[in-house]
ModelCIF file with pLDDT and N, C-alpha, C, O atoms, coordinates in Angstrom:
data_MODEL
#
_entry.id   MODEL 
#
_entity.id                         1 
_entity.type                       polymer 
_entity.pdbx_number_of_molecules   1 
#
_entity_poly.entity_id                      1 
_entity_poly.type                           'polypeptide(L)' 
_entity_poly.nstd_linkage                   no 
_entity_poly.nstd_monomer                   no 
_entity_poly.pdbx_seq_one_letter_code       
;(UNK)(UNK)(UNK)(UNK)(UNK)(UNK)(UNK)(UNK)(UNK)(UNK)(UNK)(UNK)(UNK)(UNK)(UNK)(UNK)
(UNK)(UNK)(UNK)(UNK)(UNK)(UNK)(UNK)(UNK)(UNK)(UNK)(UNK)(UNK)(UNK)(UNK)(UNK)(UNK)
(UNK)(UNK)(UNK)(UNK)(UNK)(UNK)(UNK)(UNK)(UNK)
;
_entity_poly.pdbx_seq_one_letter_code_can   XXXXXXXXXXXXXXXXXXXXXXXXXXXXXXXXXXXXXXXXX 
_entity_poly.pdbx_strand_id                 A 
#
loop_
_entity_poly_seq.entity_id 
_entity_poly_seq.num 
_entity_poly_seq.mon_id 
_entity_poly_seq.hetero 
1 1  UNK n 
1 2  UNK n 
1 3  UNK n 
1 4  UNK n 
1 5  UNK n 
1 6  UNK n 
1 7  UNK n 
1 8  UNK n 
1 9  UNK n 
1 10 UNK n 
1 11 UNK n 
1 12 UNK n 
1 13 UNK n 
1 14 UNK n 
1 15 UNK n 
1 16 UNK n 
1 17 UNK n 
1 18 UNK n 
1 19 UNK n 
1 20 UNK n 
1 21 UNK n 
1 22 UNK n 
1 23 UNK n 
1 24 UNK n 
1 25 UNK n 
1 26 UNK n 
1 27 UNK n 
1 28 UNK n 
1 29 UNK n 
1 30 UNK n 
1 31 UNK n 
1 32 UNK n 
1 33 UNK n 
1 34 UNK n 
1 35 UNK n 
1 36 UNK n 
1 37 UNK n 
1 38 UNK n 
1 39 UNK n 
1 40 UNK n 
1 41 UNK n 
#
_struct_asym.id          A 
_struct_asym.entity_id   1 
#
loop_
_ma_qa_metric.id 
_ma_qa_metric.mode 
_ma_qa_metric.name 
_ma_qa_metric.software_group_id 
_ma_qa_metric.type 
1 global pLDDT . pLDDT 
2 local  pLDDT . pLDDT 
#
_ma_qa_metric_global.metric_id      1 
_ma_qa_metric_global.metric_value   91.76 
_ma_qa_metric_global.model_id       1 
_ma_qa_metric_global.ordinal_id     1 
#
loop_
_ma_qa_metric_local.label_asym_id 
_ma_qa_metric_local.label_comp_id 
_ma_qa_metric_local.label_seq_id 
_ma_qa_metric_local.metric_id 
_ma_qa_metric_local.metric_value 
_ma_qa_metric_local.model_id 
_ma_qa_metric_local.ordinal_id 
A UNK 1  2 96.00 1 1  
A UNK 2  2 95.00 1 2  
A UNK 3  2 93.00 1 3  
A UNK 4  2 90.00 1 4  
A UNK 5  2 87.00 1 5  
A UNK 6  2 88.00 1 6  
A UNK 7  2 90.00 1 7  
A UNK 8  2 93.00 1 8  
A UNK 9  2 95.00 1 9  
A UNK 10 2 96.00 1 10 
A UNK 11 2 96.00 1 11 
A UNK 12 2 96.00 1 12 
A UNK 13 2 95.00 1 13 
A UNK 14 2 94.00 1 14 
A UNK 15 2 93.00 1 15 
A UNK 16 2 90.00 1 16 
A UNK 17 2 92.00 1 17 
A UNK 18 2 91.00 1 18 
A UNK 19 2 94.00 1 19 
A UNK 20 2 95.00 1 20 
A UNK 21 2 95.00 1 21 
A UNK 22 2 95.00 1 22 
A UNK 23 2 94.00 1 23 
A UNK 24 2 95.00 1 24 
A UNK 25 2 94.00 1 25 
A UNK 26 2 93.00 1 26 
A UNK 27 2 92.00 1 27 
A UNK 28 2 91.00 1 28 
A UNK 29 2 88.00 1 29 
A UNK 30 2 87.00 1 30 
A UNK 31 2 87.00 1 31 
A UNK 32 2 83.00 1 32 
A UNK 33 2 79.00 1 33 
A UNK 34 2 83.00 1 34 
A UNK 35 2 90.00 1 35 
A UNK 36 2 91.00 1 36 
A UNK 37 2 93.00 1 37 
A UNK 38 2 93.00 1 38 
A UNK 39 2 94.00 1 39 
A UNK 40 2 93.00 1 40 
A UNK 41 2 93.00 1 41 
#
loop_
_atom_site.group_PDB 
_atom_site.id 
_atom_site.type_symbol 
_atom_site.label_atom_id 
_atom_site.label_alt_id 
_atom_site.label_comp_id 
_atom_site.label_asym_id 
_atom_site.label_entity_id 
_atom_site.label_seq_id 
_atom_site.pdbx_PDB_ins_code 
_atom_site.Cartn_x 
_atom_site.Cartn_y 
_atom_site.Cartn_z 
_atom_site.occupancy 
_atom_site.B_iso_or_equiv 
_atom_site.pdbx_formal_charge 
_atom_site.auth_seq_id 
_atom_site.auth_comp_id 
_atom_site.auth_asym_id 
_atom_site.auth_atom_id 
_atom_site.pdbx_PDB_model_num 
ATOM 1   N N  . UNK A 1 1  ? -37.851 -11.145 -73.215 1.00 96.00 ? 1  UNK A N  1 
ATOM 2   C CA . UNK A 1 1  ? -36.635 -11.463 -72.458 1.00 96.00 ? 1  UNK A CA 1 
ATOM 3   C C  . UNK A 1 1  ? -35.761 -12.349 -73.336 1.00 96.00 ? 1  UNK A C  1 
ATOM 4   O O  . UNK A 1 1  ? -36.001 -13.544 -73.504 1.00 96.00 ? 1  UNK A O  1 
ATOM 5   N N  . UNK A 1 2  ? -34.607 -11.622 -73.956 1.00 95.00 ? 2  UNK A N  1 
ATOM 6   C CA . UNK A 1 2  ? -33.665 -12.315 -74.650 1.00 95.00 ? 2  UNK A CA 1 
ATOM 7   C C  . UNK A 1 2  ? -32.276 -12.960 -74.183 1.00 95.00 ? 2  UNK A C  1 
ATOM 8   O O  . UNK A 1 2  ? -31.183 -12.404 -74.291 1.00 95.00 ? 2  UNK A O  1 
ATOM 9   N N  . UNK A 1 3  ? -32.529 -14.335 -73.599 1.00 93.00 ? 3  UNK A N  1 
ATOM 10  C CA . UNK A 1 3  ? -31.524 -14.840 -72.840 1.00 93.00 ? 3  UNK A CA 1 
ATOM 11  C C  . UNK A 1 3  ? -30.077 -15.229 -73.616 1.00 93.00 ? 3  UNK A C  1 
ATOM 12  O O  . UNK A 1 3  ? -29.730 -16.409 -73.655 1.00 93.00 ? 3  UNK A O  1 
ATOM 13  N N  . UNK A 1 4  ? -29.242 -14.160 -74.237 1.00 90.00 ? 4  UNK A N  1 
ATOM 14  C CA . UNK A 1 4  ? -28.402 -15.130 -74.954 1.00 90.00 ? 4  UNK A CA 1 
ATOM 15  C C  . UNK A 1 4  ? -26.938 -14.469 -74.644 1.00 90.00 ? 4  UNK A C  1 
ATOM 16  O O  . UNK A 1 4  ? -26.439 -13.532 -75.267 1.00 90.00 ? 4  UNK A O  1 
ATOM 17  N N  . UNK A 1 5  ? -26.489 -15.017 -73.777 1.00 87.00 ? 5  UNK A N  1 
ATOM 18  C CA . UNK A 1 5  ? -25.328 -14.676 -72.920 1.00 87.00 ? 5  UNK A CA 1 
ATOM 19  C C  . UNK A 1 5  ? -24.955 -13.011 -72.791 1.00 87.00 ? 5  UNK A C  1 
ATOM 20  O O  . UNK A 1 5  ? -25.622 -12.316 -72.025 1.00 87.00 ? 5  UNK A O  1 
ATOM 21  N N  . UNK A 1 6  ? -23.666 -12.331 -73.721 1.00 88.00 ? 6  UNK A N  1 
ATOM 22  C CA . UNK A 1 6  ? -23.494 -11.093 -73.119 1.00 88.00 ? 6  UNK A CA 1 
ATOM 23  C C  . UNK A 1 6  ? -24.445 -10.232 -73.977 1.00 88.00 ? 6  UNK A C  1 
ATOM 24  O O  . UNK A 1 6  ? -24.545 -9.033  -73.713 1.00 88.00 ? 6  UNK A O  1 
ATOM 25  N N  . UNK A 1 7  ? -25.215 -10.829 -75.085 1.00 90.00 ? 7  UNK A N  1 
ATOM 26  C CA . UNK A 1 7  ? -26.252 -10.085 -76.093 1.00 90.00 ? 7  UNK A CA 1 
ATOM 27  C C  . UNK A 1 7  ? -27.383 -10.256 -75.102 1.00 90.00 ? 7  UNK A C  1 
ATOM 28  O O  . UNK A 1 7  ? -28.429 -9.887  -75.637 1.00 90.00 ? 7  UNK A O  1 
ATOM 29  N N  . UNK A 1 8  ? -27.566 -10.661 -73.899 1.00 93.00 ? 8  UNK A N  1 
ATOM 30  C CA . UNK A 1 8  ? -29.097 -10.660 -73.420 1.00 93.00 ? 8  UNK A CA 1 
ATOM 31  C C  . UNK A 1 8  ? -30.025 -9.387  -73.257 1.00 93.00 ? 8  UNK A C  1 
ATOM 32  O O  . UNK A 1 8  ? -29.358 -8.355  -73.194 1.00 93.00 ? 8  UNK A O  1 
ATOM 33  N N  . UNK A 1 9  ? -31.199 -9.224  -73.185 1.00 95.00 ? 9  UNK A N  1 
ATOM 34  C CA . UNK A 1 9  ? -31.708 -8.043  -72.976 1.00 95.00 ? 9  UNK A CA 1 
ATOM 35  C C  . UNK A 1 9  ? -33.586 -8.206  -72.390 1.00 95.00 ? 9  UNK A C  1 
ATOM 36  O O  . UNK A 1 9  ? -34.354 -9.147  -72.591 1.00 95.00 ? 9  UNK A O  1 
ATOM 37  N N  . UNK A 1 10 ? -33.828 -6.944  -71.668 1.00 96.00 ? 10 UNK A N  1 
ATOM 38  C CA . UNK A 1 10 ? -35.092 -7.266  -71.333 1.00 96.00 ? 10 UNK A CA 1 
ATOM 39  C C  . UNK A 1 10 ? -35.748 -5.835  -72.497 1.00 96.00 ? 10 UNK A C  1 
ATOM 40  O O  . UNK A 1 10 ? -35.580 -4.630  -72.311 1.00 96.00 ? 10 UNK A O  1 
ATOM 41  N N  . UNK A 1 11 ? -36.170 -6.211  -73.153 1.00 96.00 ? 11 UNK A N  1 
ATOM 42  C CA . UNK A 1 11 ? -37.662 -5.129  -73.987 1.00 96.00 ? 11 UNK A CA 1 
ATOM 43  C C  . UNK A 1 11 ? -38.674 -4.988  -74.263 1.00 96.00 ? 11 UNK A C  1 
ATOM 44  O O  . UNK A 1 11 ? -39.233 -5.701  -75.097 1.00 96.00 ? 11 UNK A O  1 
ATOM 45  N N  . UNK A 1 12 ? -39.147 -4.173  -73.747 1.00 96.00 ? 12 UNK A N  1 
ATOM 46  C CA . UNK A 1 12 ? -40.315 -3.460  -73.564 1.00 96.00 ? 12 UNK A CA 1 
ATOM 47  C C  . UNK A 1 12 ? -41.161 -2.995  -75.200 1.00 96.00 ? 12 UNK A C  1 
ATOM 48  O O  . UNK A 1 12 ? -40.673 -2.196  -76.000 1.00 96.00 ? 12 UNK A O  1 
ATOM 49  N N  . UNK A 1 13 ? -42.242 -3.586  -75.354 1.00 95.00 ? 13 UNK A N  1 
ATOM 50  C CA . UNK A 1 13 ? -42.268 -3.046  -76.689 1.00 95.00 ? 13 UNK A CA 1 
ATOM 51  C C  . UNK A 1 13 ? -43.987 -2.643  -76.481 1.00 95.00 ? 13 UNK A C  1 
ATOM 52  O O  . UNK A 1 13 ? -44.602 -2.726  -75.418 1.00 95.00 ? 13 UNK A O  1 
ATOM 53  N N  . UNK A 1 14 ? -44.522 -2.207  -77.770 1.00 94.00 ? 14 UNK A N  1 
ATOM 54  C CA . UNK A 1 14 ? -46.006 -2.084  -77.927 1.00 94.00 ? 14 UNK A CA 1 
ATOM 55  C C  . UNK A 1 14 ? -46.353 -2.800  -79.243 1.00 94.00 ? 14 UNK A C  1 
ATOM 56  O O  . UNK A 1 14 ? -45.836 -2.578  -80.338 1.00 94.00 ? 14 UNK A O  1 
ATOM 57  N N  . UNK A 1 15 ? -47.561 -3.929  -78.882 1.00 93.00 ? 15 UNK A N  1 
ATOM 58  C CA . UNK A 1 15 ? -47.263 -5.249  -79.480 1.00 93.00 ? 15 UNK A CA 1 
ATOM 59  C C  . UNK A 1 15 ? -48.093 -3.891  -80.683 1.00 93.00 ? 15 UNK A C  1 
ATOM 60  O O  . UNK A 1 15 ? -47.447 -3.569  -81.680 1.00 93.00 ? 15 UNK A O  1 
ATOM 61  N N  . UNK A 1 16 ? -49.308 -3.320  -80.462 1.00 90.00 ? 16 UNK A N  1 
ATOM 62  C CA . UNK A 1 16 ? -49.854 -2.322  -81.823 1.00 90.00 ? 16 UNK A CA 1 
ATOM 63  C C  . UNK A 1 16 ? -48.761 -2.045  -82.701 1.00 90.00 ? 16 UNK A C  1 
ATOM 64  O O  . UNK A 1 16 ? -48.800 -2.634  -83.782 1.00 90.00 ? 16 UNK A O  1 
ATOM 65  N N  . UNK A 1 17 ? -48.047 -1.484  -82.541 1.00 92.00 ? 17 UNK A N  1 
ATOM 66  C CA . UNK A 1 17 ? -47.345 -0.509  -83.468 1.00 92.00 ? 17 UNK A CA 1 
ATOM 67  C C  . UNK A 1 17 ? -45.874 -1.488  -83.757 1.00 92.00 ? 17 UNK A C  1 
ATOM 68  O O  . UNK A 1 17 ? -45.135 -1.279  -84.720 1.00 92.00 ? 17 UNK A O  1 
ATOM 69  N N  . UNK A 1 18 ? -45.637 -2.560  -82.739 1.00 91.00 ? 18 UNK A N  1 
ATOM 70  C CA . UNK A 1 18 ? -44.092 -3.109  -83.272 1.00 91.00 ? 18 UNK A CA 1 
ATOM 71  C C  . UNK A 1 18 ? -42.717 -2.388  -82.813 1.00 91.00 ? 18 UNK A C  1 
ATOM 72  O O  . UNK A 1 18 ? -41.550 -2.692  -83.062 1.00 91.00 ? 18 UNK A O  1 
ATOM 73  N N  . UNK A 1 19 ? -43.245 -1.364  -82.081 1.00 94.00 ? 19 UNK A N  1 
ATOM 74  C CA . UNK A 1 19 ? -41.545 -0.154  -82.025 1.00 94.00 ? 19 UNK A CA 1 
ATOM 75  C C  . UNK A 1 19 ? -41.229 -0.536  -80.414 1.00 94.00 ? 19 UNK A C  1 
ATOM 76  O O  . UNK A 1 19 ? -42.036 -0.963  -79.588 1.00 94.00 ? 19 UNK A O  1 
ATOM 77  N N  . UNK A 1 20 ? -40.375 -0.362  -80.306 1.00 95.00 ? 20 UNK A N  1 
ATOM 78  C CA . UNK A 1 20 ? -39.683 -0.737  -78.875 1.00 95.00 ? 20 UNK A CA 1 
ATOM 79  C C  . UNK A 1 20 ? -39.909 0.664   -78.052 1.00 95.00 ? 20 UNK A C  1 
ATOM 80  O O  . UNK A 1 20 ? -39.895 1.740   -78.650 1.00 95.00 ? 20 UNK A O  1 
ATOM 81  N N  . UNK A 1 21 ? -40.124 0.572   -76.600 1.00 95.00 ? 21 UNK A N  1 
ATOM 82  C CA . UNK A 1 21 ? -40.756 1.607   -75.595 1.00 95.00 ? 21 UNK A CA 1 
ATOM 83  C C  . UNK A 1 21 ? -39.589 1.714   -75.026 1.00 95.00 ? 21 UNK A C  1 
ATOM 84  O O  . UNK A 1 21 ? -39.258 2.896   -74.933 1.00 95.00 ? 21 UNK A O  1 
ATOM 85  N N  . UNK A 1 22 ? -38.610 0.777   -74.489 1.00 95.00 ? 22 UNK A N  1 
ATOM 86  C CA . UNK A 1 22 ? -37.235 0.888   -74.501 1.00 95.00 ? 22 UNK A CA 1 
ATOM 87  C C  . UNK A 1 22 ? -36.967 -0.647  -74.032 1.00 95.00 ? 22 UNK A C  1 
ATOM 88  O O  . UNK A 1 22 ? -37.679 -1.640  -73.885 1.00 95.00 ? 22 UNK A O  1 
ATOM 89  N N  . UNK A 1 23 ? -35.439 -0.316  -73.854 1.00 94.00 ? 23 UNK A N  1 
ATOM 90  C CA . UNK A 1 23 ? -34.562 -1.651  -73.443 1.00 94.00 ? 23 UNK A CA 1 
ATOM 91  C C  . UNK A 1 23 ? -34.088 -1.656  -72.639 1.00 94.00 ? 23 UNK A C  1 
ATOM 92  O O  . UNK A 1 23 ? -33.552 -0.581  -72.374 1.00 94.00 ? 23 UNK A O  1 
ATOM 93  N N  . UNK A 1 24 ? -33.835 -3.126  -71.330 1.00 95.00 ? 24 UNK A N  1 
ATOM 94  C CA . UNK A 1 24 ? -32.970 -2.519  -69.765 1.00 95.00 ? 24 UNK A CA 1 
ATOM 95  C C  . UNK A 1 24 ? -31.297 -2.343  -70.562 1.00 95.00 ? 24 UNK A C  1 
ATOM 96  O O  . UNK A 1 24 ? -30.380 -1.975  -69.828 1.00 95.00 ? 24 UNK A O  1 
ATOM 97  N N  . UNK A 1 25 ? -31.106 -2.521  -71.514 1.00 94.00 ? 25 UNK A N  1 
ATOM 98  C CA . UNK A 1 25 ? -29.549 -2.656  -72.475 1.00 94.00 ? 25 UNK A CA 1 
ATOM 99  C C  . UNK A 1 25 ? -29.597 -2.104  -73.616 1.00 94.00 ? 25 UNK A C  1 
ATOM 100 O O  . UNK A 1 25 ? -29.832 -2.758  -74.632 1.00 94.00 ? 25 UNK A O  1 
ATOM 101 N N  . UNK A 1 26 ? -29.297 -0.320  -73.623 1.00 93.00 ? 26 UNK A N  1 
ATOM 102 C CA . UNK A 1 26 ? -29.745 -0.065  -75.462 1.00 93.00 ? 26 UNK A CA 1 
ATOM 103 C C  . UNK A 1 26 ? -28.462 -0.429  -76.597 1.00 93.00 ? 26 UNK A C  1 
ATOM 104 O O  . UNK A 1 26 ? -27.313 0.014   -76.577 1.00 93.00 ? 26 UNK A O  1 
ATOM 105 N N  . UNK A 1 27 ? -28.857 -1.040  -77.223 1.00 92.00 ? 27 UNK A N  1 
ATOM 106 C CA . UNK A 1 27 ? -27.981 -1.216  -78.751 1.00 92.00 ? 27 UNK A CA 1 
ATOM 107 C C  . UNK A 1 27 ? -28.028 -0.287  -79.508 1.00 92.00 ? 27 UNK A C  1 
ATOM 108 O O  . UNK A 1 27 ? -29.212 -0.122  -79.803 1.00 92.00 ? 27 UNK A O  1 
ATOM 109 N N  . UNK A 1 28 ? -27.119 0.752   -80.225 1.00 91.00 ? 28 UNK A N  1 
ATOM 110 C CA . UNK A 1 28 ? -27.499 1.839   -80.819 1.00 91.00 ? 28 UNK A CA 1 
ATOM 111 C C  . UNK A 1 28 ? -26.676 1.224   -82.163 1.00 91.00 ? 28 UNK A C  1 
ATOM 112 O O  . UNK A 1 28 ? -25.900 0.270   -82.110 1.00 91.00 ? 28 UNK A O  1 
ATOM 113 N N  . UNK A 1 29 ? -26.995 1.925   -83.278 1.00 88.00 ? 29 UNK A N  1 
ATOM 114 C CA . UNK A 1 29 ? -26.193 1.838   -84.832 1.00 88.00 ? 29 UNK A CA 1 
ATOM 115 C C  . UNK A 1 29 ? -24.678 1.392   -84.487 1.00 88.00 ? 29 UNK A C  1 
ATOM 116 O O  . UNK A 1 29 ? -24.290 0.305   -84.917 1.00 88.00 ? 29 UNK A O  1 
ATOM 117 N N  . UNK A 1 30 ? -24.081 1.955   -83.959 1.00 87.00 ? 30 UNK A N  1 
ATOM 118 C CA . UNK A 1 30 ? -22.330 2.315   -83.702 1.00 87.00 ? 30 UNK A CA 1 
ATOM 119 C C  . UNK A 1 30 ? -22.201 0.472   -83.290 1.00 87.00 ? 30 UNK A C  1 
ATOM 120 O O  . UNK A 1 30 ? -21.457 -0.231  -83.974 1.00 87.00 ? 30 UNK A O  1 
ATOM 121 N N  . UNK A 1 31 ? -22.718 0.088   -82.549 1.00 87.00 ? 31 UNK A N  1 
ATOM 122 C CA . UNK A 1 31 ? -22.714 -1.332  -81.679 1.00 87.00 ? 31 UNK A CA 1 
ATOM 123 C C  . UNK A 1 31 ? -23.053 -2.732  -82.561 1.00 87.00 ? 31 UNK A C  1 
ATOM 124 O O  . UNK A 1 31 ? -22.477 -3.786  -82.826 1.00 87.00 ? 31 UNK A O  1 
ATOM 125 N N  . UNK A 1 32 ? -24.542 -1.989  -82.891 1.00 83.00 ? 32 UNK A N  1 
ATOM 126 C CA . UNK A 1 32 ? -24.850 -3.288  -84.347 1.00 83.00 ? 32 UNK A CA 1 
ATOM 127 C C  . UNK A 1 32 ? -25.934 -2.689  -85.529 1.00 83.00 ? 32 UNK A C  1 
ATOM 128 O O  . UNK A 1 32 ? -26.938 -2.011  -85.316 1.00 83.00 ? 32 UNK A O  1 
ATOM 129 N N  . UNK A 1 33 ? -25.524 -3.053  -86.544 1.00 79.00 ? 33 UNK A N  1 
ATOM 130 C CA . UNK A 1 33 ? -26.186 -2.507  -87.975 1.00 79.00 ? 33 UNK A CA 1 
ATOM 131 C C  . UNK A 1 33 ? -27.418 -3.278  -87.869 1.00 79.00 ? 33 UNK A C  1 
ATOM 132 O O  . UNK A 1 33 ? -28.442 -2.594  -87.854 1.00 79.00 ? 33 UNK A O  1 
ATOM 133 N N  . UNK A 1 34 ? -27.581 -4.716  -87.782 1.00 83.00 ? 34 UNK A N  1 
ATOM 134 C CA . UNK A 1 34 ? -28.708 -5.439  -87.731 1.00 83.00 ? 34 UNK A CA 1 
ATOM 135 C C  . UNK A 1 34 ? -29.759 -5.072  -87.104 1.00 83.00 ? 34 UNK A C  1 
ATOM 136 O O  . UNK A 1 34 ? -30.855 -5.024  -87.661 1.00 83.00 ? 34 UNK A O  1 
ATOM 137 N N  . UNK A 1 35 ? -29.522 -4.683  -85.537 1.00 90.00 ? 35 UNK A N  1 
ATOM 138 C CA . UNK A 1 35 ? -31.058 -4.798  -85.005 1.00 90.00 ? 35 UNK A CA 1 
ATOM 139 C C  . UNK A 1 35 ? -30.710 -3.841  -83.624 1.00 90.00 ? 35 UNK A C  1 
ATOM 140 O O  . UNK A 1 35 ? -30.203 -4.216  -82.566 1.00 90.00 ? 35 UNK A O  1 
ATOM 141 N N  . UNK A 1 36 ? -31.187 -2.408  -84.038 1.00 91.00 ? 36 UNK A N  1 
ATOM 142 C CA . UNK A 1 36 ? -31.213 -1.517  -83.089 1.00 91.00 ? 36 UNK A CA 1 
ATOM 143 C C  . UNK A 1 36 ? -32.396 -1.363  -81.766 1.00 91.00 ? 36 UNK A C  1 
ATOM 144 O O  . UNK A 1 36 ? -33.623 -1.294  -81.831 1.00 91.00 ? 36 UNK A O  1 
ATOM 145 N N  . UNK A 1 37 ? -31.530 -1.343  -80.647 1.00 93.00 ? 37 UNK A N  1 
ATOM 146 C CA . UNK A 1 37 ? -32.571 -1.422  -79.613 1.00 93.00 ? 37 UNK A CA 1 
ATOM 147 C C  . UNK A 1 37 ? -32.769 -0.277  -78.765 1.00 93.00 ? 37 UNK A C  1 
ATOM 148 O O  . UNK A 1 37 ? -32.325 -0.117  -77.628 1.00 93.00 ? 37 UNK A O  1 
ATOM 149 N N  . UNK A 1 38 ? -33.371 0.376   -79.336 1.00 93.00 ? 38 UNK A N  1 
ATOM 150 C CA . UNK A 1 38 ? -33.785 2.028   -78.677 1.00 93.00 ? 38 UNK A CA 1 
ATOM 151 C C  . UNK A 1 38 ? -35.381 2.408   -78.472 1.00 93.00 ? 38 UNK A C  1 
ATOM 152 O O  . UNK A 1 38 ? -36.480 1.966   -78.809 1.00 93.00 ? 38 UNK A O  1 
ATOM 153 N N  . UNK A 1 39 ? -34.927 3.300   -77.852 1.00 94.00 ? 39 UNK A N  1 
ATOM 154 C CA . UNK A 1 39 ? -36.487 3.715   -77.657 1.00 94.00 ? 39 UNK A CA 1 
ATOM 155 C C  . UNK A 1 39 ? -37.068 4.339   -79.427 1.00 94.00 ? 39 UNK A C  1 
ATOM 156 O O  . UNK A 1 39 ? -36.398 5.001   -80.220 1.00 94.00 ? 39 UNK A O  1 
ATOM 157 N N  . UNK A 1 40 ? -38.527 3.825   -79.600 1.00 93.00 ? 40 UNK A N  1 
ATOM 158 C CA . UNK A 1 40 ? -38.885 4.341   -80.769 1.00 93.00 ? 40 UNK A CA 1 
ATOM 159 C C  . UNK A 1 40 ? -38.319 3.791   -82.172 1.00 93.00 ? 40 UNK A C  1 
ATOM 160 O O  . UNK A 1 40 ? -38.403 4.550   -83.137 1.00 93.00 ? 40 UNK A O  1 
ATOM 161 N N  . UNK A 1 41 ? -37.727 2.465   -82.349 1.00 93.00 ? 41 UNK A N  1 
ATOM 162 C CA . UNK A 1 41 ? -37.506 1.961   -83.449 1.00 93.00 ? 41 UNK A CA 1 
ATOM 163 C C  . UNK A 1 41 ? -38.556 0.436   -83.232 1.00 93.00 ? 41 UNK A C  1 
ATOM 164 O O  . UNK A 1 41 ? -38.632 -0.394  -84.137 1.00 93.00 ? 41 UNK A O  1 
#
């Protein structure tokens, strides 16, 4: 749970593998280069 104003987000991940299962807020490439929040990255 990433509380940080309009960037907040809840994600779901699998601590094994590190890849995100998904996000209640997805971030895709187009939005931000840094740190994509999709299912499967």
């Amino acid at each position: 749970i990433e509380l940080m104003g309009r960037h907040s987000n809840i994600i779901l991940t699998d601590p094994s593998s590190g890849n995100i299962l998904d996000g209640i807020h997805h971030v895709t490439p187009s939005i931000s280069s840094y740190r994509i929040v999709m299912p499967g990255f």
